[in-house]
PDB file of N, CA and C in Angstrom:
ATOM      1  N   UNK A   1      96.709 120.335  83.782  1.00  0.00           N
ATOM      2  CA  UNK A   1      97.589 121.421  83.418  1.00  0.00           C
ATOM      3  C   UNK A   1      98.763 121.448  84.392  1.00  0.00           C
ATOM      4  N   UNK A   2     100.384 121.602  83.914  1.00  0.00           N
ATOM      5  CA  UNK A   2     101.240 122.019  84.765  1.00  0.00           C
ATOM      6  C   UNK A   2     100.994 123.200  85.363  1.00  0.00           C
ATOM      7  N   UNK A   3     101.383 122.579  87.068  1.00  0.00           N
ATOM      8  CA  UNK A   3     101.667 123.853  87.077  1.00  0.00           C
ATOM      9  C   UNK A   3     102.925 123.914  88.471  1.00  0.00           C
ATOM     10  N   UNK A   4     103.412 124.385  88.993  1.00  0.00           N
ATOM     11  CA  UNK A   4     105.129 124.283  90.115  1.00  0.00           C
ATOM     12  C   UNK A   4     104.258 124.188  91.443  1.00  0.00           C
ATOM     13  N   UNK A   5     103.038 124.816  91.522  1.00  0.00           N
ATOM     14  CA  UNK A   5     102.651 124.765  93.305  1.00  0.00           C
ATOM     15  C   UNK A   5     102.862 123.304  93.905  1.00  0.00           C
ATOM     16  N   UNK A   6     103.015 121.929  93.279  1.00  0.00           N
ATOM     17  CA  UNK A   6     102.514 121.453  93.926  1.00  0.00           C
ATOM     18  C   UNK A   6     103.920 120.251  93.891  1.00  0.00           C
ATOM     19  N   UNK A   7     105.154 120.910  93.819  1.00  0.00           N
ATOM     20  CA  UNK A   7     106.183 120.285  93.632  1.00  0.00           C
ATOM     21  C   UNK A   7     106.388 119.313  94.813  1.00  0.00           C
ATOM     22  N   UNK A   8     107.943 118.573  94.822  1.00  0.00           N
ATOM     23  CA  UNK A   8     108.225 117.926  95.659  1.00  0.00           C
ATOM     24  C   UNK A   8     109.521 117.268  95.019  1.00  0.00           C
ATOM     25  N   UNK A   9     110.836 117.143  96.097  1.00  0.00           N
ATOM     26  CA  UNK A   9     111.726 116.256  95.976  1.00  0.00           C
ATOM     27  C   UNK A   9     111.492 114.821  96.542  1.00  0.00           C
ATOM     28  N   UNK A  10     112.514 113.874  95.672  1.00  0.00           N
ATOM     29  CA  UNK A  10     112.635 112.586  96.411  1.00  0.00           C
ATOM     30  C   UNK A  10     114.261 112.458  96.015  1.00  0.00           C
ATOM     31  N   UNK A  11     114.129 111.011  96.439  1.00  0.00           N
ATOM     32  CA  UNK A  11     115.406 110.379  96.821  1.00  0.00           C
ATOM     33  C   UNK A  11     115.478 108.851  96.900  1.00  0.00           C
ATOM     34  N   UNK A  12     116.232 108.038  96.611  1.00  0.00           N
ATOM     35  CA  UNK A  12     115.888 106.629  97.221  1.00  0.00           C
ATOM     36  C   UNK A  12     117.255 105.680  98.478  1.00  0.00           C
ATOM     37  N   UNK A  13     116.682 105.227  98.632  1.00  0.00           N
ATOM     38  CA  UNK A  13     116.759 104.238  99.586  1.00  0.00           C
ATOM     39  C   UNK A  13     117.200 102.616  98.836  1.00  0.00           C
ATOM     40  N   UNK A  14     117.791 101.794  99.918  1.00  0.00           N
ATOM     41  CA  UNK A  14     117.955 100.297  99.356  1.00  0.00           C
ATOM     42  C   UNK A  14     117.107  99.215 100.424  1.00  0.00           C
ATOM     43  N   UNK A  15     116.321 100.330 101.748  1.00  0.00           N
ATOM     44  CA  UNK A  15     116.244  99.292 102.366  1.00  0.00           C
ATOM     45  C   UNK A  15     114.656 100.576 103.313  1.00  0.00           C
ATOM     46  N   UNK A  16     113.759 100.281 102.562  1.00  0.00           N
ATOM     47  CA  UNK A  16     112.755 101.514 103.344  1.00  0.00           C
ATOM     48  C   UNK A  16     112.796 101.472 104.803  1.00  0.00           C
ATOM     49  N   UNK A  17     112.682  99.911 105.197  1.00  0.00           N
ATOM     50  CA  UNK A  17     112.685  99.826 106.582  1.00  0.00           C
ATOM     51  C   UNK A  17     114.052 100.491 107.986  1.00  0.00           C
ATOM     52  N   UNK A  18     114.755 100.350 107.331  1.00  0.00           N
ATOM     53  CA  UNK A  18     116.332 101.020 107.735  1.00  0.00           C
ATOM     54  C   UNK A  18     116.420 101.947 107.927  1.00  0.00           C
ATOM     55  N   UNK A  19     115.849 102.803 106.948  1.00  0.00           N
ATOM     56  CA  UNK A  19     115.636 104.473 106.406  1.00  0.00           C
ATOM     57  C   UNK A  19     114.836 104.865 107.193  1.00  0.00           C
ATOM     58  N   UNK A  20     113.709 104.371 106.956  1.00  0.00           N
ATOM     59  CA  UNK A  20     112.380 104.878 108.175  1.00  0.00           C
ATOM     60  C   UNK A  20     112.725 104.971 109.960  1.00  0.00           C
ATOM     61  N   UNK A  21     113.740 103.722 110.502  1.00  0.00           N
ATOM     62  CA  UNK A  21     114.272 103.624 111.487  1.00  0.00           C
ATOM     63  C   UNK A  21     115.217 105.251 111.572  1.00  0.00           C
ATOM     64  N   UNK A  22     115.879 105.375 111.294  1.00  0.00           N
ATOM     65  CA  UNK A  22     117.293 106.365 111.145  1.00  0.00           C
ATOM     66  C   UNK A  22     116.430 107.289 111.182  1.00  0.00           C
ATOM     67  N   UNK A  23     115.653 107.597 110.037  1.00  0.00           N
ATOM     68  CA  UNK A  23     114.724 109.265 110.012  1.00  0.00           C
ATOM     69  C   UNK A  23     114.408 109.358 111.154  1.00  0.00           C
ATOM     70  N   UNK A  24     113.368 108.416 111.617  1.00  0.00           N
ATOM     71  CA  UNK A  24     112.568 108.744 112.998  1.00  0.00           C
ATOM     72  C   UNK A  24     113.706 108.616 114.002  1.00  0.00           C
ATOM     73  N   UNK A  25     114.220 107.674 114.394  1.00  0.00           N
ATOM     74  CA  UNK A  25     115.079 107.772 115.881  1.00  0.00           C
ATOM     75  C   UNK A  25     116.144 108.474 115.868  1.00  0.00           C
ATOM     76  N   UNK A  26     117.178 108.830 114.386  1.00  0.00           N
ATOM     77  CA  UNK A  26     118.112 109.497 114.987  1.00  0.00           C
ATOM     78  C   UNK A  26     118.395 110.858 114.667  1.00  0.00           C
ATOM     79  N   UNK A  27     116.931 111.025 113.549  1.00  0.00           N
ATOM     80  CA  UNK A  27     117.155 112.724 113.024  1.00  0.00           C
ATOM     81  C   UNK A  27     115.691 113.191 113.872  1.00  0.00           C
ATOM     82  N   UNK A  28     114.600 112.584 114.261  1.00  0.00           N
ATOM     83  CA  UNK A  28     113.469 113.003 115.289  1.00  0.00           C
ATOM     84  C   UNK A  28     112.633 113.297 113.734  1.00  0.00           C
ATOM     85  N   UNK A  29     112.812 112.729 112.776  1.00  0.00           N
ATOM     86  CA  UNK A  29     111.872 113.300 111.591  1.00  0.00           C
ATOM     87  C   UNK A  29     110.116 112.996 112.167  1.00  0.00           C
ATOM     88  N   UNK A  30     109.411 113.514 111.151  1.00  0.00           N
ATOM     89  CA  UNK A  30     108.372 112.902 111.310  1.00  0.00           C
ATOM     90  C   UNK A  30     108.090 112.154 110.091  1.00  0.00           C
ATOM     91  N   UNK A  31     108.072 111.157 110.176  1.00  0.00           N
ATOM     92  CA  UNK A  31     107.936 110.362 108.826  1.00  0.00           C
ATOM     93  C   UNK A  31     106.718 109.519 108.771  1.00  0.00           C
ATOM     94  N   UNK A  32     106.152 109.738 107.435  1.00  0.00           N
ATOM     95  CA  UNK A  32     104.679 108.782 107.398  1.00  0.00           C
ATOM     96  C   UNK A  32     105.074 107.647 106.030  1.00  0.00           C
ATOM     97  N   UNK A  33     104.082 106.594 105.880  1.00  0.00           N
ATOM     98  CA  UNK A  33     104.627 105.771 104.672  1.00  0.00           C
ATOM     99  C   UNK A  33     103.025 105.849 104.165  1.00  0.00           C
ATOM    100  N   UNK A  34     103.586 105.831 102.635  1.00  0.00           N
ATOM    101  CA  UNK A  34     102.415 106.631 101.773  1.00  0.00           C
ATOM    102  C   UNK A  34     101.687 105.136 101.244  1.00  0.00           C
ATOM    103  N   UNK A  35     100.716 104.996 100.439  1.00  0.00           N
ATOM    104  CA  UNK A  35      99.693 104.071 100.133  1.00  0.00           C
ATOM    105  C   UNK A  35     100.368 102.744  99.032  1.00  0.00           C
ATOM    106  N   UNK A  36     101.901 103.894  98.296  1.00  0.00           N
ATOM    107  CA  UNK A  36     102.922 102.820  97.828  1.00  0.00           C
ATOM    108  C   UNK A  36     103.935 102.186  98.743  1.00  0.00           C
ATOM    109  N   UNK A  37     103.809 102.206 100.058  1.00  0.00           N
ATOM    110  CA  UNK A  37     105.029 101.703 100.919  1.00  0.00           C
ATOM    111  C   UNK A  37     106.215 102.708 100.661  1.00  0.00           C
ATOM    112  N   UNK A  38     106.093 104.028 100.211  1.00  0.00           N
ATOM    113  CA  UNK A  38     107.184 104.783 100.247  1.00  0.00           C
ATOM    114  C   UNK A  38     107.142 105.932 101.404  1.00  0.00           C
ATOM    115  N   UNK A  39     108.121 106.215 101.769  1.00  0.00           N
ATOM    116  CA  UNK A  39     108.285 107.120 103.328  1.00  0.00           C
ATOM    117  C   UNK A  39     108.398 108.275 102.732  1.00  0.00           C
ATOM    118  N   UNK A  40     107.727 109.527 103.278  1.00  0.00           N
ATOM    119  CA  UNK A  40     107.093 110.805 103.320  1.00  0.00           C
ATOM    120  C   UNK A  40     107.886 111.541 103.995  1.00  0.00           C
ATOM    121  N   UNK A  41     108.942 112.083 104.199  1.00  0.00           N
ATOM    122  CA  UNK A  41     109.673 113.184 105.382  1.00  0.00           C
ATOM    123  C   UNK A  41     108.764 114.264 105.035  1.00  0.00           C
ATOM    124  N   UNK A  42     107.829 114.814 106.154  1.00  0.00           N
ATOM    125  CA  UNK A  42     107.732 115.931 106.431  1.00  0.00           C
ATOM    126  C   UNK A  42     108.161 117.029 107.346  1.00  0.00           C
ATOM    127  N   UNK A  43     109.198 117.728 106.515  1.00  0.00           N
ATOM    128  CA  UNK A  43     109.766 118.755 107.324  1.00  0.00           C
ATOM    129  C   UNK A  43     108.720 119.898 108.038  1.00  0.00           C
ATOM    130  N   UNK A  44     109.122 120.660 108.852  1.00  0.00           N
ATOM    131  CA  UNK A  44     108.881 121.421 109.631  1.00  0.00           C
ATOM    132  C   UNK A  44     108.477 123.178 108.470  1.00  0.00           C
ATOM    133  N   UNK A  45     109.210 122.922 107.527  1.00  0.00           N
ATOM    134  CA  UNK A  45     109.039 124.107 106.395  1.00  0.00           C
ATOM    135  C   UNK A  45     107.641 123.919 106.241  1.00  0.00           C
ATOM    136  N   UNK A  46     106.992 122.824 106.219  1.00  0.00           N
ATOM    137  CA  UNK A  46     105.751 122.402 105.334  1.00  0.00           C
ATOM    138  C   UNK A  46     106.110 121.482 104.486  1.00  0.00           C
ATOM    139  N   UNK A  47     107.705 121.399 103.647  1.00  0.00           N
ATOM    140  CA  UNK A  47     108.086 120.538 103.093  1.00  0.00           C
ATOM    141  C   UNK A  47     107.536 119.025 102.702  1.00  0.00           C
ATOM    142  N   UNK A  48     107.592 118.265 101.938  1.00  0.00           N
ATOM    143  CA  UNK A  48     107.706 116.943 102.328  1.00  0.00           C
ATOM    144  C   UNK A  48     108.513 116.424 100.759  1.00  0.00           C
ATOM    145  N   UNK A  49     109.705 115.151 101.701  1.00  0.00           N
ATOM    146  CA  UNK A  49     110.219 114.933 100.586  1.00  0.00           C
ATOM    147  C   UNK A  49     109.906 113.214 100.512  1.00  0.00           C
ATOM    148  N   UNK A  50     109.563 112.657  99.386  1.00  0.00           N
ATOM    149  CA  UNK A  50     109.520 111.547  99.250  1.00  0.00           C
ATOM    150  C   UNK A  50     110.895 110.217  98.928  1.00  0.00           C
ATOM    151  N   UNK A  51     110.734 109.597 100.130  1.00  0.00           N
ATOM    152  CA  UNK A  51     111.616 108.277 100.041  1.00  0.00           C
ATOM    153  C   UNK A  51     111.371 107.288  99.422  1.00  0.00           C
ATOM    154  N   UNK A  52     112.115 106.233  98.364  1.00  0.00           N
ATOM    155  CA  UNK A  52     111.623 105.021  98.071  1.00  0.00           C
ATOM    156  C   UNK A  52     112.681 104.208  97.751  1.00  0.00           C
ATOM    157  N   UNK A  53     111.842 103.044  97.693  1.00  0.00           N
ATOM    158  CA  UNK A  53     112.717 102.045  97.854  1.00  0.00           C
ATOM    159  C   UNK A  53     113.691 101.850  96.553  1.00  0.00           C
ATOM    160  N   UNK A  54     114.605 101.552  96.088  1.00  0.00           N
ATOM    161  CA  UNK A  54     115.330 101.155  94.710  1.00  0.00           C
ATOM    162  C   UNK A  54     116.590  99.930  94.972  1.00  0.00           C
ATOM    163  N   UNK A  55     115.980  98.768  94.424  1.00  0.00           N
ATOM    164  CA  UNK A  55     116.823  97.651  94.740  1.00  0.00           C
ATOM    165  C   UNK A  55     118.206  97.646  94.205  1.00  0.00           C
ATOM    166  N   UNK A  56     118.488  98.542  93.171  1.00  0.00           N
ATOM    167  CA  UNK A  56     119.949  98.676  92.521  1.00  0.00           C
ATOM    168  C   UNK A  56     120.295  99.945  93.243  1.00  0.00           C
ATOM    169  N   UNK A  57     119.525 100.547  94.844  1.00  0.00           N
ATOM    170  CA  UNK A  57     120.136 101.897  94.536  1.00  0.00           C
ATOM    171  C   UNK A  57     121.702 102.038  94.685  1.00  0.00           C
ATOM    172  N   UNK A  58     121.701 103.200  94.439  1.00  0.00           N
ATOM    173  CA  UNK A  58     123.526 104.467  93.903  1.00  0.00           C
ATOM    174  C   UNK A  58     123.460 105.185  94.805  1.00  0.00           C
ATOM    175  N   UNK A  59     124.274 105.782  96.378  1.00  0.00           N
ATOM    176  CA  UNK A  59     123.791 107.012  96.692  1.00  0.00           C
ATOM    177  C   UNK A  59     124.259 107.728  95.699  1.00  0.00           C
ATOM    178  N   UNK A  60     123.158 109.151  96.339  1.00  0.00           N
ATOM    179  CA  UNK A  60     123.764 109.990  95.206  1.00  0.00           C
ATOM    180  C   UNK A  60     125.266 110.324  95.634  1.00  0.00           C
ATOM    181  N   UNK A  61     125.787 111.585  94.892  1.00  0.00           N
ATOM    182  CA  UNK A  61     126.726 111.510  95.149  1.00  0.00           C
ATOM    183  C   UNK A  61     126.963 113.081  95.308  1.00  0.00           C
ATOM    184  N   UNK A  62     125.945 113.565  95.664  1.00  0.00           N
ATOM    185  CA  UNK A  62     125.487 115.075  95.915  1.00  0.00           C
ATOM    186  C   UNK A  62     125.108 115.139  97.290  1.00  0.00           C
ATOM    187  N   UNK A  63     124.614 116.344  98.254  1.00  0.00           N
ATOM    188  CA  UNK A  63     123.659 116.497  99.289  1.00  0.00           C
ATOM    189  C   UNK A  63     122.415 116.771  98.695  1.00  0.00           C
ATOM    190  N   UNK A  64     121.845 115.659  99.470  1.00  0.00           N
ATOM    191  CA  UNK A  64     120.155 115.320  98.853  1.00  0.00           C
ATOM    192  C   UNK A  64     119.119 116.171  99.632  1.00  0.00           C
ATOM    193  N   UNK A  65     119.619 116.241 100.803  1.00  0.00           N
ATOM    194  CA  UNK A  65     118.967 117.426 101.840  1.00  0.00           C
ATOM    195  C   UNK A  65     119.623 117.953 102.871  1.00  0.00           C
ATOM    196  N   UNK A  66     119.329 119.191 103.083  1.00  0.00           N
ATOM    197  CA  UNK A  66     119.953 119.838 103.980  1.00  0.00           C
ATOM    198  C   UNK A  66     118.947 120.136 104.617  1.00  0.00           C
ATOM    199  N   UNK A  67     119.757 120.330 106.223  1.00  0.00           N
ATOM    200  CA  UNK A  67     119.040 120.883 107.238  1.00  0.00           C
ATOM    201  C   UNK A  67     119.584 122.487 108.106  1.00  0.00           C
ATOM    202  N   UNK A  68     119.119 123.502 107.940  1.00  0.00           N
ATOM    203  CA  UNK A  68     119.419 124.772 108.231  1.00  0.00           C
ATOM    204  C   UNK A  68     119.357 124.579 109.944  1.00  0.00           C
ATOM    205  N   UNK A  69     119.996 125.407 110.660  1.00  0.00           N
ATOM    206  CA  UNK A  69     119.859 125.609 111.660  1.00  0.00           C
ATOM    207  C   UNK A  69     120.527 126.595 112.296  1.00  0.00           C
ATOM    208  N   UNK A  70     120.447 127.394 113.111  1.00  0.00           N
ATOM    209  CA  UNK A  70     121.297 128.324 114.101  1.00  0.00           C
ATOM    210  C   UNK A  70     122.620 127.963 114.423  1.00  0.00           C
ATOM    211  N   UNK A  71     122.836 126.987 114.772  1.00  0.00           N
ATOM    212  CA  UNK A  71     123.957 126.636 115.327  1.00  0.00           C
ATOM    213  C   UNK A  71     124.699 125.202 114.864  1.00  0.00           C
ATOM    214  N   UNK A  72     125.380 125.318 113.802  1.00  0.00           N
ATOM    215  CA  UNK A  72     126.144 123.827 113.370  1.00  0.00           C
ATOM    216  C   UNK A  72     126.798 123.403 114.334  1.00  0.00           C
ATOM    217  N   UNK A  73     127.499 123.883 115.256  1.00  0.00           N
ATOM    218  CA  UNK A  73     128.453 122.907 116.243  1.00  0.00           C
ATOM    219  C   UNK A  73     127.457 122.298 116.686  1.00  0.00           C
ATOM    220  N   UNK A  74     125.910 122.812 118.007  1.00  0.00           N
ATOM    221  CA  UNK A  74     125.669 122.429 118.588  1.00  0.00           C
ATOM    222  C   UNK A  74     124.423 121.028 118.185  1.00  0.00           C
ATOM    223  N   UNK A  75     124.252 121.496 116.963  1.00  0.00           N
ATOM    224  CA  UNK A  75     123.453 120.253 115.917  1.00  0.00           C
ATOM    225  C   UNK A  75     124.386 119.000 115.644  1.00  0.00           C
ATOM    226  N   UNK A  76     125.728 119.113 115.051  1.00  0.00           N
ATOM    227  CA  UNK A  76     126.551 118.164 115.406  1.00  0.00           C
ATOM    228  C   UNK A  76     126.705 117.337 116.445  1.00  0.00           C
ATOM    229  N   UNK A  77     127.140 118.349 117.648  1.00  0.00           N
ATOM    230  CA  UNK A  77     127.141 117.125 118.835  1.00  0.00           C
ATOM    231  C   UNK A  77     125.907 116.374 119.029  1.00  0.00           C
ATOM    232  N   UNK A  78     124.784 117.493 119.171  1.00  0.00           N
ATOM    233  CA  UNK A  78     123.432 116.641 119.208  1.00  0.00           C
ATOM    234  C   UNK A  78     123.348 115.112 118.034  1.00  0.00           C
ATOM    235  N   UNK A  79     123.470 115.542 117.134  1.00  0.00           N
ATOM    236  CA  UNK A  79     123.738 114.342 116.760  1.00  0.00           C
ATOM    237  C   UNK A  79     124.343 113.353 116.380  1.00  0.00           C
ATOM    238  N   UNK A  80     125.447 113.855 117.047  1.00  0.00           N
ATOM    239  CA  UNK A  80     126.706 112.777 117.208  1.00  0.00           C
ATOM    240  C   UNK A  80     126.195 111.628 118.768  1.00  0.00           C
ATOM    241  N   UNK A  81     125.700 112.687 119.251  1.00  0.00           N
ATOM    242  CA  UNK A  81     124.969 112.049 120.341  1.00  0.00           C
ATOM    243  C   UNK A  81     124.053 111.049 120.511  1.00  0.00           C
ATOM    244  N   UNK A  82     123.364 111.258 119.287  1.00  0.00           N
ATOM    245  CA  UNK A  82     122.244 110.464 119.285  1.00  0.00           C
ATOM    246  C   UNK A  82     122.793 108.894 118.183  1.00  0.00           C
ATOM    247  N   UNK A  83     123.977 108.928 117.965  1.00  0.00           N
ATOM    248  CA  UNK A  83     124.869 108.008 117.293  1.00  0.00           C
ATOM    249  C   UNK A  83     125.154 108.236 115.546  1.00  0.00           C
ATOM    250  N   UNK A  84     124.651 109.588 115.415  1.00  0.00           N
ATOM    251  CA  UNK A  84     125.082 109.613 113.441  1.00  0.00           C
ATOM    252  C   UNK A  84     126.454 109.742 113.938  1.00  0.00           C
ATOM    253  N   UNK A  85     127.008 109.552 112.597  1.00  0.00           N
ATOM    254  CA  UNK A  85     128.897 109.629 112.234  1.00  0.00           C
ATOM    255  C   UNK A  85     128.382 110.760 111.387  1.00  0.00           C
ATOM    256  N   UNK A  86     129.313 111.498 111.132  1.00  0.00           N
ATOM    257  CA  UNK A  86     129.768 112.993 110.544  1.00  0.00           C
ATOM    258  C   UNK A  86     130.598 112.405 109.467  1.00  0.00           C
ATOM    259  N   UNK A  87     130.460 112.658 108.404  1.00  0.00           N
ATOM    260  CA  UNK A  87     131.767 112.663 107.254  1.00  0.00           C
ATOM    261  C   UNK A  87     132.533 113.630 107.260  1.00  0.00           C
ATOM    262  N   UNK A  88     133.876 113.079 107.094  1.00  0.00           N
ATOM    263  CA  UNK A  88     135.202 114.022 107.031  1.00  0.00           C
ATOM    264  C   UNK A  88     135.594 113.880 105.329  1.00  0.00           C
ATOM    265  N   UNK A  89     136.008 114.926 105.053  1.00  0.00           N
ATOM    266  CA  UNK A  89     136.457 114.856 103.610  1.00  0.00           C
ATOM    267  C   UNK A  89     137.600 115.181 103.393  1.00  0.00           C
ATOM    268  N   UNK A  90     138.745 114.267 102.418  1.00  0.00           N
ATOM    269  CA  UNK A  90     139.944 114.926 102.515  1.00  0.00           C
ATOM    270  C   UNK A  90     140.228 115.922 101.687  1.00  0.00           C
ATOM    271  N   UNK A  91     141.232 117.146 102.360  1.00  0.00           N
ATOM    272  CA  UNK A  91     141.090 118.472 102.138  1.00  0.00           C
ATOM    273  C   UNK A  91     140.332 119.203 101.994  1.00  0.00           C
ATOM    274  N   UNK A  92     139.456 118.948 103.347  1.00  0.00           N
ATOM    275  CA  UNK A  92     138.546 119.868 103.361  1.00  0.00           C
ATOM    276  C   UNK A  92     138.997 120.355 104.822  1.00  0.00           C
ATOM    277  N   UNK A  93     138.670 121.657 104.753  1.00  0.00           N
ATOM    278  CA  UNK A  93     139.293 121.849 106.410  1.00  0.00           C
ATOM    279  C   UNK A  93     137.928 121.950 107.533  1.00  0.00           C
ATOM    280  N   UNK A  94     137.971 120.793 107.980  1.00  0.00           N
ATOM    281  CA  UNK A  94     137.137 120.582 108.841  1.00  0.00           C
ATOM    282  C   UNK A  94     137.712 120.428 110.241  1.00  0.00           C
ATOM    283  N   UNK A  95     136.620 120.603 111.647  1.00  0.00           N
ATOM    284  CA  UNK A  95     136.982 120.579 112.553  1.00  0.00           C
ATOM    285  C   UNK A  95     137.270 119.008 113.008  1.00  0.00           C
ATOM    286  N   UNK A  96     137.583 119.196 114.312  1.00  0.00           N
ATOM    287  CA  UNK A  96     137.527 117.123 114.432  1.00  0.00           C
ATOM    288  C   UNK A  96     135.843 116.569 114.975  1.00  0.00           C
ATOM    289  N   UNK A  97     134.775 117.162 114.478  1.00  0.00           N
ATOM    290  CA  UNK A  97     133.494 117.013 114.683  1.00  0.00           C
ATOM    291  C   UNK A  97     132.900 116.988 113.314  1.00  0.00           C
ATOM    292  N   UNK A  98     134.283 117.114 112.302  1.00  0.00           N
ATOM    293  CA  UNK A  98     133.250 117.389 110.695  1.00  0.00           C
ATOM    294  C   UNK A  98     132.904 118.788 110.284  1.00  0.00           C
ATOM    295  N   UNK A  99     132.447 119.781 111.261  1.00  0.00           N
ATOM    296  CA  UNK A  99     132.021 120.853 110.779  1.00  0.00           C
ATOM    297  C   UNK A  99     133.252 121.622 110.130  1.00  0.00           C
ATOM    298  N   UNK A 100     132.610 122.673 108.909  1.00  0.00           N
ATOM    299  CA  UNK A 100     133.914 123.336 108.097  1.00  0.00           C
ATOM    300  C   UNK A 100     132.947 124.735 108.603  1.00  0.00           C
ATOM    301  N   UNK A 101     134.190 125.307 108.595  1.00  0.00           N
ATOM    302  CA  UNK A 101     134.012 126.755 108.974  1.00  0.00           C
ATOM    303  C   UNK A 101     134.753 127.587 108.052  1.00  0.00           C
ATOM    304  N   UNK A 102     134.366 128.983 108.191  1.00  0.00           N
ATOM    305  CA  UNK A 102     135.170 129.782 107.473  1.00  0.00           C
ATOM    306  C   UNK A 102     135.113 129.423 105.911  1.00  0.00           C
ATOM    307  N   UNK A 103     134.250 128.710 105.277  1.00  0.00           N
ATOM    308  CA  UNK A 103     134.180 128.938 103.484  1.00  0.00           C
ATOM    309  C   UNK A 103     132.949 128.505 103.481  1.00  0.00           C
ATOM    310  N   UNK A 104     132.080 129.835 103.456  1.00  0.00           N
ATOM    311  CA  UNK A 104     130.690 130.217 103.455  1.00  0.00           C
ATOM    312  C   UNK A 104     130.208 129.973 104.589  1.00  0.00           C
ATOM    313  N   UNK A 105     128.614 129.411 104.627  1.00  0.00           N
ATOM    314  CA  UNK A 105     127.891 129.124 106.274  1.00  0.00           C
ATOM    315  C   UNK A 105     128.585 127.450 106.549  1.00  0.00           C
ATOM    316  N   UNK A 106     128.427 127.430 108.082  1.00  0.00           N
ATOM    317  CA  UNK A 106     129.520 126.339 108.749  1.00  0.00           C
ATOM    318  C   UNK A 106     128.179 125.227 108.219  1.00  0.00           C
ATOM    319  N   UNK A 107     129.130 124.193 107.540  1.00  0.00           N
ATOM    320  CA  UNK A 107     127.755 122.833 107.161  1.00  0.00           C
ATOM    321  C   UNK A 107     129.075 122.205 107.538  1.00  0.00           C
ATOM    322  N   UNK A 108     128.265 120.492 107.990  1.00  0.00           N
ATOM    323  CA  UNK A 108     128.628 119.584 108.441  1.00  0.00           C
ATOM    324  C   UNK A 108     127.798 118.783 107.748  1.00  0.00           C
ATOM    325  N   UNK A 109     128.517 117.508 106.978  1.00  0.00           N
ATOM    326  CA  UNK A 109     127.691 116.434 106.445  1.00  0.00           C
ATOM    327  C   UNK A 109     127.707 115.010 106.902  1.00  0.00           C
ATOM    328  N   UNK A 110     126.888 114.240 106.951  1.00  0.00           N
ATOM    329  CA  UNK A 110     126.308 112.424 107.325  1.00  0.00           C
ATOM    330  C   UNK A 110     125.300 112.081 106.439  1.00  0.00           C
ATOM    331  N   UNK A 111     125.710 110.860 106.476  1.00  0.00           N
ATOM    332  CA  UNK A 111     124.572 109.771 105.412  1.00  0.00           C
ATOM    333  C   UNK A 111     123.919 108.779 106.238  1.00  0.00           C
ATOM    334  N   UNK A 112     122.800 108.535 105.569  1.00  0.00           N
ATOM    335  CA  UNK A 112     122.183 108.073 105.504  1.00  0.00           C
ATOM    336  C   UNK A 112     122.366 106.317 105.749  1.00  0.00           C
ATOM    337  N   UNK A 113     121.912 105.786 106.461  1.00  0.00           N
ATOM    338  CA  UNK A 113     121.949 104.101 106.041  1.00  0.00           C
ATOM    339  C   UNK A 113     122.417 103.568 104.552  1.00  0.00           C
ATOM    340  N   UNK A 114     121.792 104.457 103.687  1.00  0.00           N
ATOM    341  CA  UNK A 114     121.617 103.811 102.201  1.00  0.00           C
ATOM    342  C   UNK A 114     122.615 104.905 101.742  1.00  0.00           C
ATOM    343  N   UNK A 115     123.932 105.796 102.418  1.00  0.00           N
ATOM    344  CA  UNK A 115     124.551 106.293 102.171  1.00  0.00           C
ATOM    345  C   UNK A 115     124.638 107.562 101.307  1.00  0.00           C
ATOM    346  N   UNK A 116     123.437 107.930 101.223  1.00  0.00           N
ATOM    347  CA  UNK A 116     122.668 109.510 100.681  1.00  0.00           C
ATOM    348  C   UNK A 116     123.609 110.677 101.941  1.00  0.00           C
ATOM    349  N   UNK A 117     123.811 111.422 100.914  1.00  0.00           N
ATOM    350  CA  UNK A 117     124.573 112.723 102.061  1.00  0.00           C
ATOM    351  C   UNK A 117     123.048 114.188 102.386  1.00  0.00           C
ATOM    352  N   UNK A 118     123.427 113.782 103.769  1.00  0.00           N
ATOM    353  CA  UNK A 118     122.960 114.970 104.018  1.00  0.00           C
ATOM    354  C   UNK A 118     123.982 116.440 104.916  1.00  0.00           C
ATOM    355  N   UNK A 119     123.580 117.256 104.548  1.00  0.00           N
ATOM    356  CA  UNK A 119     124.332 118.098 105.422  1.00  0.00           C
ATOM    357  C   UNK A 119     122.985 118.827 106.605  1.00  0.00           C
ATOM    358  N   UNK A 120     123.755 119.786 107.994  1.00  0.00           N
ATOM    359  CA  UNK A 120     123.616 120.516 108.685  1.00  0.00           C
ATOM    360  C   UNK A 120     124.289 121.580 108.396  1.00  0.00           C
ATOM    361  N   UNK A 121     123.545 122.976 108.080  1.00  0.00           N
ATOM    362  CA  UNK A 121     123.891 124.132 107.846  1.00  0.00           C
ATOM    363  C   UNK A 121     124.040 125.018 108.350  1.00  0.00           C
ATOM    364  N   UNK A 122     124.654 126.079 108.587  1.00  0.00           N
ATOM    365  CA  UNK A 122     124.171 127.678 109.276  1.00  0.00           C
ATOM    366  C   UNK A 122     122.919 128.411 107.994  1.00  0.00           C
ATOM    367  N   UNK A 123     121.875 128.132 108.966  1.00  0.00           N
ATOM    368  CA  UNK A 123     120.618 129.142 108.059  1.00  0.00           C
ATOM    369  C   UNK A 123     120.344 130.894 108.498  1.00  0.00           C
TER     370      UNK A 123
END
């Protein structure tokens, strides 16, 4: 029987091994790889979103996940630090760190290896 408790997002990848690198070392994810060779992000919500591999993949061309936090500047540098690049978008009024302020909560977005967007939010 359907039923919603037992949902879950995914996403894919062109290269699991790449992906799995990046999650763990430069976002601190905790990532497990499931019994199909596909990678597991389990967030801190309880969350978990499933990664897999797709040899034709497309990023999307959306934000596939976001990450909430207190403070967007200081999540930025942190992980500008740890070597992600920030996407800049044109006409968007962003700072020179990526973050946009002032039109809604301050998000800052980066991709992925396999070029999936994620953003950092004010939660």
């Amino acid at each position: 029987m359907f039923t919603p408790d037992n949902a879950f997002s995914g996403f894919s990848v062109n290269d699991i091994a790449v992906a799995q690198k990046f999650y763990i070392e430069k976002l601190g994810l905790n990532v497990t790889e499931n019994e199909m060779g596909f990678l597991n992000l389990h967030l801190a919500s309880g969350a978990t979103v499933l990664v897999y591999n797709k040899p034709n993949h497309t990023p999307a061309s959306y934000t596939v996940l976001n990450f909430q936090v207190d403070d967007v500047d200081a999540a930025v540098n942190d992980l500008i630090s740890r070597g992600v690049t920030m996407e800049m978008y044109e006409g968007m009024p962003q700072s020179d760190t990526g973050v946009m302020h002032g039109n809604g909560p301050d998000i800052a977005w980066f991709t992925d290896p396999a070029g999936n967007v994620f953003s950092v939010l004010a939660g």
